[in-house]
Structure formats: structure tokens, C-alpha cells
C-alpha atoms as a PDB file:
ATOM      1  CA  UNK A   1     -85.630 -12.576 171.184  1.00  0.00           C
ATOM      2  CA  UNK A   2     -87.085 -14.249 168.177  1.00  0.00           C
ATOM      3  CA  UNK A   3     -85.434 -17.246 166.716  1.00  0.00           C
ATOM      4  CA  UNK A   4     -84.792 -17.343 163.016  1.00  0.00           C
ATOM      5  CA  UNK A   5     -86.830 -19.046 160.642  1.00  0.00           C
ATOM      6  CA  UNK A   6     -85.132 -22.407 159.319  1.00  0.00           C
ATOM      7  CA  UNK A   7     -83.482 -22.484 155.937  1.00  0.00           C
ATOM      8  CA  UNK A   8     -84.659 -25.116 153.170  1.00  0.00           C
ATOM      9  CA  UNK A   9     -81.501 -27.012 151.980  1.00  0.00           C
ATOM     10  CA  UNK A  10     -83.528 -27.643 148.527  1.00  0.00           C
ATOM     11  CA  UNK A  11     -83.963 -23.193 147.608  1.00  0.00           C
ATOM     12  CA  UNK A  12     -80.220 -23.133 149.108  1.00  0.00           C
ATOM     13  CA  UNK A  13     -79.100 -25.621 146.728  1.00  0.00           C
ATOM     14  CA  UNK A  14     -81.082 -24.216 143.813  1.00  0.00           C
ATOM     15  CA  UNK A  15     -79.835 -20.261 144.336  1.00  0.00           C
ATOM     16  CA  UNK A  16     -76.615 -21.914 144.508  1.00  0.00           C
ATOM     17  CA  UNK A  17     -77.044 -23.751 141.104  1.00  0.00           C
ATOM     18  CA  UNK A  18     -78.421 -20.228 139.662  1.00  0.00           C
ATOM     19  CA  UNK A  19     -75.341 -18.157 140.648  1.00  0.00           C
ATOM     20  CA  UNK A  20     -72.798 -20.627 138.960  1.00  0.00           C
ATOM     21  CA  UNK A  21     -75.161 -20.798 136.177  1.00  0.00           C
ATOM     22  CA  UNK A  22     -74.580 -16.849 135.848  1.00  0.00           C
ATOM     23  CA  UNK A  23     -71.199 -16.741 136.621  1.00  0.00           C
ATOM     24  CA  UNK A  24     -70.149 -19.230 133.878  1.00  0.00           C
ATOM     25  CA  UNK A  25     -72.226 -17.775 131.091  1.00  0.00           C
ATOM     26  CA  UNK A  26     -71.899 -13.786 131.684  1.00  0.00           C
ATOM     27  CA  UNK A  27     -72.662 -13.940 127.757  1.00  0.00           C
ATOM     28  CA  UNK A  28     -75.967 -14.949 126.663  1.00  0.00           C
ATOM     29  CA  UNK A  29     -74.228 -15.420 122.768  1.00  0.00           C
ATOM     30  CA  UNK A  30     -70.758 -15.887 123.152  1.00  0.00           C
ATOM     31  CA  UNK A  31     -70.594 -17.191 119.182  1.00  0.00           C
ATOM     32  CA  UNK A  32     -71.167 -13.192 118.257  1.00  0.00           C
ATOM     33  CA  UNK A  33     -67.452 -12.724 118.694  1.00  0.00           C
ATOM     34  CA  UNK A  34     -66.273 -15.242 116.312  1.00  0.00           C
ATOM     35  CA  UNK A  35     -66.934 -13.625 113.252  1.00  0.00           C
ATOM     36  CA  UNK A  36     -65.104 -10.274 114.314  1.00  0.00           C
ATOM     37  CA  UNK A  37     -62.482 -12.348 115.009  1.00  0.00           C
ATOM     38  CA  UNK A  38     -61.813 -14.267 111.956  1.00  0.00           C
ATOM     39  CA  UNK A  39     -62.284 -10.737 110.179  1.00  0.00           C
ATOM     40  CA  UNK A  40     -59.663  -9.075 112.039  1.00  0.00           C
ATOM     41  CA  UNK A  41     -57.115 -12.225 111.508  1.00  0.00           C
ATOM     42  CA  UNK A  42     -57.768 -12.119 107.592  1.00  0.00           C
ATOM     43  CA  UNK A  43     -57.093  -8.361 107.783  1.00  0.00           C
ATOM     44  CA  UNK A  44     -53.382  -8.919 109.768  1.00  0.00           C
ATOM     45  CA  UNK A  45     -52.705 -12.138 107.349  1.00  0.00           C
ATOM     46  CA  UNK A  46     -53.315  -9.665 104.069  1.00  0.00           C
ATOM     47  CA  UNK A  47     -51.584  -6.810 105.346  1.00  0.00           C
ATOM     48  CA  UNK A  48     -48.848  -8.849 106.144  1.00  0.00           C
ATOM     49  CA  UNK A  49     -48.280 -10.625 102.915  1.00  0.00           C
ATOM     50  CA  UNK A  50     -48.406  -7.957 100.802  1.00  0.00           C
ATOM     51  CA  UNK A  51     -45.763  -5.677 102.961  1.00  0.00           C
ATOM     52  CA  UNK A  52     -43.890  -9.185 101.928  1.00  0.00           C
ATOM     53  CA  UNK A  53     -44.265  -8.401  97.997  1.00  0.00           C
ATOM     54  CA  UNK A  54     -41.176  -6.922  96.021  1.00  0.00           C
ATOM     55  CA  UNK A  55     -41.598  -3.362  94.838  1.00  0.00           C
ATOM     56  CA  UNK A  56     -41.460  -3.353  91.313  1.00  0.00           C
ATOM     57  CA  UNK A  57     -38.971  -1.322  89.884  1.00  0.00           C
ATOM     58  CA  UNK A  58     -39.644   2.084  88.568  1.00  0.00           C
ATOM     59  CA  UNK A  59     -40.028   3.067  84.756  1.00  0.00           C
ATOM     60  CA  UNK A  60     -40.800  -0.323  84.075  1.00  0.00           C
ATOM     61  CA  UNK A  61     -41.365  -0.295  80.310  1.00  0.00           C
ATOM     62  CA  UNK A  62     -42.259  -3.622  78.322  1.00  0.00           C
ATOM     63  CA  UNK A  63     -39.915  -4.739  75.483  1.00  0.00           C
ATOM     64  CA  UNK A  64     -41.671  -5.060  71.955  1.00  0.00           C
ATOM     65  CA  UNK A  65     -40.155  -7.050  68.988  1.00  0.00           C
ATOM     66  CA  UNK A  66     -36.980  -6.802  67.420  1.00  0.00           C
ATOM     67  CA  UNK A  67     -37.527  -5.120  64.030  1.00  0.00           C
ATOM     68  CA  UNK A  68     -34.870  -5.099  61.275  1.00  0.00           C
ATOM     69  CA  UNK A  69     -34.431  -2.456  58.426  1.00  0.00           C
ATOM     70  CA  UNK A  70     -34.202  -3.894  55.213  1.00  0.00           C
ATOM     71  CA  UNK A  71     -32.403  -1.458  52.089  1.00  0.00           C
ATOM     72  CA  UNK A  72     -34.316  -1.624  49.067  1.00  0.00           C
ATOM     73  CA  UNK A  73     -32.905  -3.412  46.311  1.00  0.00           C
ATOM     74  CA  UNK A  74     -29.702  -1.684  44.416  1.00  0.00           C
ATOM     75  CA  UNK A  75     -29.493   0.762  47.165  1.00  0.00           C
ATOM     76  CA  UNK A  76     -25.955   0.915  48.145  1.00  0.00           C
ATOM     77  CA  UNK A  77     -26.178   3.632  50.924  1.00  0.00           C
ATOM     78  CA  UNK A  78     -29.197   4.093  52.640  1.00  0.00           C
ATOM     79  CA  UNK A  79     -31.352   7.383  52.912  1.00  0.00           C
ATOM     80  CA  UNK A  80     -33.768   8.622  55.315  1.00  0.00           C
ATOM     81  CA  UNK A  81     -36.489  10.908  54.808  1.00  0.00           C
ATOM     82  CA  UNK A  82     -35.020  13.483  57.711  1.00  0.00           C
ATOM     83  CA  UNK A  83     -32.233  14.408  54.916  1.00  0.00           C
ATOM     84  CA  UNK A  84     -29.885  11.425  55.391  1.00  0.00           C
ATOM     85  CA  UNK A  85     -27.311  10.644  52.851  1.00  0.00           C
ATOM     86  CA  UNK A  86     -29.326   9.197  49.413  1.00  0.00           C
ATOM     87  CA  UNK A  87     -28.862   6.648  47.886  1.00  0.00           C
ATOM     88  CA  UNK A  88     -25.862   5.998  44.893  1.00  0.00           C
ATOM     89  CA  UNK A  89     -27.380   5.809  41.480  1.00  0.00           C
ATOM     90  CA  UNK A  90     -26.088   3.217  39.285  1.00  0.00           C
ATOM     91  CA  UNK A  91     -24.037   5.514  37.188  1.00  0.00           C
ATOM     92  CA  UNK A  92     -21.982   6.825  39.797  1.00  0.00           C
ATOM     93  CA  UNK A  93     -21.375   3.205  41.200  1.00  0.00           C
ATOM     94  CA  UNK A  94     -19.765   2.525  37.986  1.00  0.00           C
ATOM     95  CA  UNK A  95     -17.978   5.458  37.875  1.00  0.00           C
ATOM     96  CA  UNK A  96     -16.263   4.646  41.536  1.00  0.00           C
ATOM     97  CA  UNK A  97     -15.961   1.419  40.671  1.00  0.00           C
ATOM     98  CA  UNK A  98     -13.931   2.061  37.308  1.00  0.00           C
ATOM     99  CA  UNK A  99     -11.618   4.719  39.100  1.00  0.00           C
ATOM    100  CA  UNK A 100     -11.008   2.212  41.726  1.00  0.00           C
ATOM    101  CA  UNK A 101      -9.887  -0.496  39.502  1.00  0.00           C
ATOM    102  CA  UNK A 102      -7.652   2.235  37.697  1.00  0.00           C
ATOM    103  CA  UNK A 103      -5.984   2.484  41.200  1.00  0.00           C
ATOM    104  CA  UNK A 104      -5.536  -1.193  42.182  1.00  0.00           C
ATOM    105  CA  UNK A 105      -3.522  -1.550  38.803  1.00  0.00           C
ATOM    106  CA  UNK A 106      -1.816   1.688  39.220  1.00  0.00           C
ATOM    107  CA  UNK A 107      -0.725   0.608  42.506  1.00  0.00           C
ATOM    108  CA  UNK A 108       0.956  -2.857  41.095  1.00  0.00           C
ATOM    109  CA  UNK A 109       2.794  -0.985  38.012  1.00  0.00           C
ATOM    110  CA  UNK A 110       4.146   1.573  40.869  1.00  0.00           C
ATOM    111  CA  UNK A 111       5.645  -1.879  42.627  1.00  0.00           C
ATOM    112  CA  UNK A 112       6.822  -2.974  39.809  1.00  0.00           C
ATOM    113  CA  UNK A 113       8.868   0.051  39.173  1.00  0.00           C
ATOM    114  CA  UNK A 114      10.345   0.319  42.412  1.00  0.00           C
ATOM    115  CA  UNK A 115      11.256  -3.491  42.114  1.00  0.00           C
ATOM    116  CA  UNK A 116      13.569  -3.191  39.509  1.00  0.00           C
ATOM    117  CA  UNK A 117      14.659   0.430  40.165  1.00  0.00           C
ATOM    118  CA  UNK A 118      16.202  -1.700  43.485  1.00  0.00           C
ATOM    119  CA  UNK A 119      16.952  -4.800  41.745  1.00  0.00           C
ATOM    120  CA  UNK A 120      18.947  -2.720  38.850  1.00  0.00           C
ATOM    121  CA  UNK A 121      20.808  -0.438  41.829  1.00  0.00           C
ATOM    122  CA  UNK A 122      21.862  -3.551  43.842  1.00  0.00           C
ATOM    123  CA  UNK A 123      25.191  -4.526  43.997  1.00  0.00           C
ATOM    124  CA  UNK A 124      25.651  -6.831  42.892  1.00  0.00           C
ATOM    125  CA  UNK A 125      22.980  -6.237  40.369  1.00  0.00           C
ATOM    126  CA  UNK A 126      19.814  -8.193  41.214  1.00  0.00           C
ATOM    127  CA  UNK A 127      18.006  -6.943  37.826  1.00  0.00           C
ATOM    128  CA  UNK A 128      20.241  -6.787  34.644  1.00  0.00           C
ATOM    129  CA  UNK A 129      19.581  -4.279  31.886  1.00  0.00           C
ATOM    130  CA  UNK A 130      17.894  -5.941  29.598  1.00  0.00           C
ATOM    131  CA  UNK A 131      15.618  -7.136  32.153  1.00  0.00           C
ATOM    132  CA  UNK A 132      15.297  -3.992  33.626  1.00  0.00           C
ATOM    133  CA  UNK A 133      14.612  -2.328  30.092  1.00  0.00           C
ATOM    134  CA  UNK A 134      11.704  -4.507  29.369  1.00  0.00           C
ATOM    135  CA  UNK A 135      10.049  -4.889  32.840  1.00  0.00           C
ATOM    136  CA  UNK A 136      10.566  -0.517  32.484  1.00  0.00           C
ATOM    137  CA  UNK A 137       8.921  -0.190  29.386  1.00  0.00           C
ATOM    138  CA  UNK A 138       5.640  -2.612  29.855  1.00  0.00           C
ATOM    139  CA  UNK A 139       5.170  -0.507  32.839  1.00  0.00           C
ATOM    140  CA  UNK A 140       5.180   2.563  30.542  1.00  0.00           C
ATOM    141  CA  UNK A 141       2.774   0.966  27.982  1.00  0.00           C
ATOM    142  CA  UNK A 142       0.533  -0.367  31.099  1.00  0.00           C
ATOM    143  CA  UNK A 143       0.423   3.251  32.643  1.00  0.00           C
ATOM    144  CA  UNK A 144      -0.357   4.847  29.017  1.00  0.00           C
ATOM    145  CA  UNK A 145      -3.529   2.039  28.831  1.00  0.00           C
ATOM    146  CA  UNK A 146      -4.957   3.314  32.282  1.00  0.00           C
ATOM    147  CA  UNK A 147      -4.625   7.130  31.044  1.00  0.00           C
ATOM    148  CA  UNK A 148      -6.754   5.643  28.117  1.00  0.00           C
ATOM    149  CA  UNK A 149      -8.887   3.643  30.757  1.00  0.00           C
ATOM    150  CA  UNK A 150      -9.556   6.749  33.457  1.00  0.00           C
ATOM    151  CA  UNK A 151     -10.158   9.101  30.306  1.00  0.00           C
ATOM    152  CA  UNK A 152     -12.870   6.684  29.019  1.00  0.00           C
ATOM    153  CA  UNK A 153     -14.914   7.154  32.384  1.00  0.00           C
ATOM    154  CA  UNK A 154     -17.713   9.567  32.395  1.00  0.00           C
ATOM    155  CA  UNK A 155     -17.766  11.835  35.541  1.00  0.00           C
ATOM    156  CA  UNK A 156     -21.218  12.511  37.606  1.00  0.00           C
ATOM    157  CA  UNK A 157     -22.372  15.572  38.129  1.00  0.00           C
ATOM    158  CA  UNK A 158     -20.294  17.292  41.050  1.00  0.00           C
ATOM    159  CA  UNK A 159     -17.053  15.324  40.758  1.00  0.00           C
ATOM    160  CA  UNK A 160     -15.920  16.968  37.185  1.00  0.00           C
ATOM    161  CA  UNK A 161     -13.379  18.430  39.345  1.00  0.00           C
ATOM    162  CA  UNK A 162     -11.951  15.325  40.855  1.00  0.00           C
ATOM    163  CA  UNK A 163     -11.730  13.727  37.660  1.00  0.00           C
ATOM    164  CA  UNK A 164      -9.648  16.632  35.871  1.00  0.00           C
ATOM    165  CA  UNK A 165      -7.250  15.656  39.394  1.00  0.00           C
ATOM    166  CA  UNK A 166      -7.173  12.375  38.611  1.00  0.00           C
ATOM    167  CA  UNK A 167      -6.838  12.680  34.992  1.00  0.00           C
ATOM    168  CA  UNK A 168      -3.495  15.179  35.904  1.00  0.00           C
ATOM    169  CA  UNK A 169      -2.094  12.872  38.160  1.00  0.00           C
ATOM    170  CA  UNK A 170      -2.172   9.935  35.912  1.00  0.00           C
ATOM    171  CA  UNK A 171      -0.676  11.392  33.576  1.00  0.00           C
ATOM    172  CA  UNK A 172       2.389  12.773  35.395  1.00  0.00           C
ATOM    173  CA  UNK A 173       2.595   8.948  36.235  1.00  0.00           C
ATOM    174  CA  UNK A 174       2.897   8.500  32.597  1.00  0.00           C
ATOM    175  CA  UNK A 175       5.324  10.719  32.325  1.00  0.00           C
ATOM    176  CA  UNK A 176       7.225   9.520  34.768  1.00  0.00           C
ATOM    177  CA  UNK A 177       7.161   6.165  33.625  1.00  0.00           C
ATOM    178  CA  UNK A 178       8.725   7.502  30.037  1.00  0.00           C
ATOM    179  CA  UNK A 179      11.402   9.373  31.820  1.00  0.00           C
ATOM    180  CA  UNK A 180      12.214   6.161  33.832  1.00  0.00           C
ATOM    181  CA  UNK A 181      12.448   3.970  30.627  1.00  0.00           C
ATOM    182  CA  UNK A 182      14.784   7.156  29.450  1.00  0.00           C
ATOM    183  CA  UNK A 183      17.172   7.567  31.827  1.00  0.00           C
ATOM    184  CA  UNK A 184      17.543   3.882  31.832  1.00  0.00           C
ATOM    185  CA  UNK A 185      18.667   3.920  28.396  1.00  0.00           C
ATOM    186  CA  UNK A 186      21.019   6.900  28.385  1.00  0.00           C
ATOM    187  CA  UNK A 187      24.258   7.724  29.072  1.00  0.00           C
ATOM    188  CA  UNK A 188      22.905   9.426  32.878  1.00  0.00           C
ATOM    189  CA  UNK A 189      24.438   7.286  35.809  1.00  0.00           C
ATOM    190  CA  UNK A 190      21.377   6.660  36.996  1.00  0.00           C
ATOM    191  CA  UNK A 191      19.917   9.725  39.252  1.00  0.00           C
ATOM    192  CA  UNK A 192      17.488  10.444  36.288  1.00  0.00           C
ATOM    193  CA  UNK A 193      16.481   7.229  35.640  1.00  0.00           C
ATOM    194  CA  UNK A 194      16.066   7.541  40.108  1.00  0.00           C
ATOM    195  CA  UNK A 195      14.154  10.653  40.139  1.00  0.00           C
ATOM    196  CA  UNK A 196      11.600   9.688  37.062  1.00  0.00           C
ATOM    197  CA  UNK A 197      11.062   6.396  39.584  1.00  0.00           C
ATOM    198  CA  UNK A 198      10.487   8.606  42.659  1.00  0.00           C
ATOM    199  CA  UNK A 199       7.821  11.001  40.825  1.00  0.00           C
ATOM    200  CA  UNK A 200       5.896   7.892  39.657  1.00  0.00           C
ATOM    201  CA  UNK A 201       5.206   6.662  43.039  1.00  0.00           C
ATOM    202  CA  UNK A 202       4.441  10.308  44.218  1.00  0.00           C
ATOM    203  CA  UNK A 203       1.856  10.271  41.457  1.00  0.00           C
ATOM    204  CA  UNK A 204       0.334   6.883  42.620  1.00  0.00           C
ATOM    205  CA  UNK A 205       0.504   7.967  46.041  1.00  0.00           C
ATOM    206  CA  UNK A 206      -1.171  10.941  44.859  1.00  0.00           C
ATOM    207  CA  UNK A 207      -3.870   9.307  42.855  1.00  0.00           C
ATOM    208  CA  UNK A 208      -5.090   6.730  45.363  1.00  0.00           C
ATOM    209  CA  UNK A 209      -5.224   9.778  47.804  1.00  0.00           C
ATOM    210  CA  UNK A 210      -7.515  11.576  45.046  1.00  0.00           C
ATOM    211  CA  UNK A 211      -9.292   8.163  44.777  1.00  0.00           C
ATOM    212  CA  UNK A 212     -10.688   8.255  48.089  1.00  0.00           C
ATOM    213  CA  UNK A 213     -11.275  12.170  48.161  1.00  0.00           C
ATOM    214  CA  UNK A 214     -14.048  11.394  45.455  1.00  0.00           C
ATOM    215  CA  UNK A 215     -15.569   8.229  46.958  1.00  0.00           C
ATOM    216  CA  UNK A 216     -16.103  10.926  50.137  1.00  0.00           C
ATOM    217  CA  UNK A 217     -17.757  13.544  47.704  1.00  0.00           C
ATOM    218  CA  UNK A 218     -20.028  10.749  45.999  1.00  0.00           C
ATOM    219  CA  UNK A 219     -21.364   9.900  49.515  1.00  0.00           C
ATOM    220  CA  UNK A 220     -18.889   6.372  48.952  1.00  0.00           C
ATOM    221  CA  UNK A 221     -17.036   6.356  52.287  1.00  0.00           C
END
């Protein structure tokens, strides 16, 4: 039986060196994996912040700058050029305006009249004849004036008609007014004196209601 050969401690020691040299450096170029690496962490760190963003809301539209709409000058209504309601012309405003002012004094003389028609009925009288008389007749000669006044006013084309109203309902204020001052001064105990009083404020009523009928028509609402 042979005897094996001896072993040299040195080439045991060096083969021994040579494995743990290999088994702690499987990888030749372990730095290849760093770049992968930091790739694929910048890819999870952006994916992740933006599923963080808000969602912006939908139909977002951006708001532009306030504009304002300025009327030309002496328009009083304006117009638009889709057929929107024209402009007044200067004759007409002073038409409105006249009738208007014929109404605002019509209106005081009617609460005038009622004022002493009360004052004269109270008992004991508030109002004494001659009062009464005088305070009657100056609404009378005030009423006649704004016949005179309305009368004076030319009518635009298209509200002839509401100025033959107005004319008629003026004047049955006028009439009423003379009736008033009438039965005042006769020997009637007072209902006709009472009725003349009642038709003149159903003729103001009347005429402010006409009053605002053509303001409508001119396009003056």
C-alpha cells in the first residue's frame, strides 16, 4: 500500500486565500448596480409625488376683466342693436316730463279739495264758508291753468291717442272743480257740492293712471 504524498502547508494556505477571495467578490463590478438603482428610486419618488397633487377642477375657465357699459350722452334708455328698446328723443322727454308735472300739481289741487270738502262737513265745522269758498274756487282757477298747460304740450308720434285721454280727463276735473265751487254756493245741502268733489278725485285718479299708461307706450317705464 502506497503512502500518500505530503501536503505543502504554503499551496494549502494559498487555495485557501483564493476560495475566500471568490466567495467574497462573486461580482467582478459590483458598482454596475448602483445606477439602476438610483433610477428606479427617482422613478417611485416621482410617481409618488405627483399621485400627491390635487386634481384640478373641471371646466376651469380663467376670469377676464370687469368691463362696464357706458350710455352715450342724452340717452335716457338704452338700445341694443338685437332690437332692444331705443333710445328717447329729446322731444318726447319733454313731452313726459310736462305731462308729469301736470300730474304732480293735479294731484295737490285734488288734496286740497278733499281737505276742505272734510273740513267744511265737520261738525263742528273745521273750514267755514268763506274759507271754504275761496280755497274752492283757486282750485277751480288752478285746474282751468293745467287744462291750458296739458293743451299747450305737443304729442309724439304714437301717443296722439293718450293725449286726447288725458286732455278728456282733465277737463272733467275742471268740471268738477266748477260744480264743487257751485254747489258750495247754492241753496243744495251739500250732496252736490259732495258728488262734484268725488268726480274730481276720480278724474285725478284717472289721469295719473293715464299718466303712466303713456310713459309705458313711450318706452318711459
Amino acid at each position: 500500500m502506497e503512502s500518500e504524498a505530503p501536503i505543502d502547508r504554503g499551496q494549502a494556505a494559498d487555495a485557501a486565500n483564493v476560495r475566500q477571495d471568490m466567495a467574497a467578490n462573486l461580482d467582478p463590478k459590483p458598482g454596475r448596480w448602483v445606477l439602476p438603482l438610483v433610477v428606479l428610486a427617482m422613478i417611485a419618488f416621482t410617481y409618488f409625488f405627483v399621485s400627491e397633487l390635487p386634481e384640478a377642477p373641471p371646466n376651469t375657465t380663467l376670469a377676464g376683466p370687469a368691463t362696464t357699459t357706458t350710455a352715450p350722452p342724452g340717452d335716457t334708455t338704452l338700445g341694443d342693436a338685437d332690437g332692444g328698446v331705443a333710445p328717447i328723443d329729446e322731444a318726447t322727454r319733454t313731452y313726459l316730463d310736462g305731462i308729469v308735472a301736470v300730474n304732480d300739481k293735479l294731484k295737490l289741487g285734488n288734496t286740497e279739495m278733499v281737505a276742505v270738502n272734510t273740513g267744511f262737513d265737520a261738525s263742528p265745522k273745521e273750514i267755514e264758508y268763506s274759507d271754504a269758498g275761496s280755497r274752492i274756487e283757486k282750485v277751480k282757477t288752478d285746474t282751468e291753468a293745467l287744462s291750458e298747460e296739458l293743451a299747450a304740450l305737443t304729442a309724439p308720434a304714437g301717443l296722439e291717442t293718450n293725449h286726447e285721454t288725458l286732455k278728456a280727463k282733465m277737463g272733467a276735473a275742471a268740471t268738477a272743480a266748477d260744480e264743487a265751487l257751485s254747489g258750495l254756493r247754492s241753496d243744495d245741502p251739500g250732496d252736490a257740492r259732495r258728488e262734484a268733489v268725488e268726480s274730481y278725485t276720480t278724474a285725478a285718479t284717472e289721469f295719473a293712471a293715464e299718466v303712466d299708461k303713456t310713459r309705458e307706450a313711450a318706452g318711459d317705464s
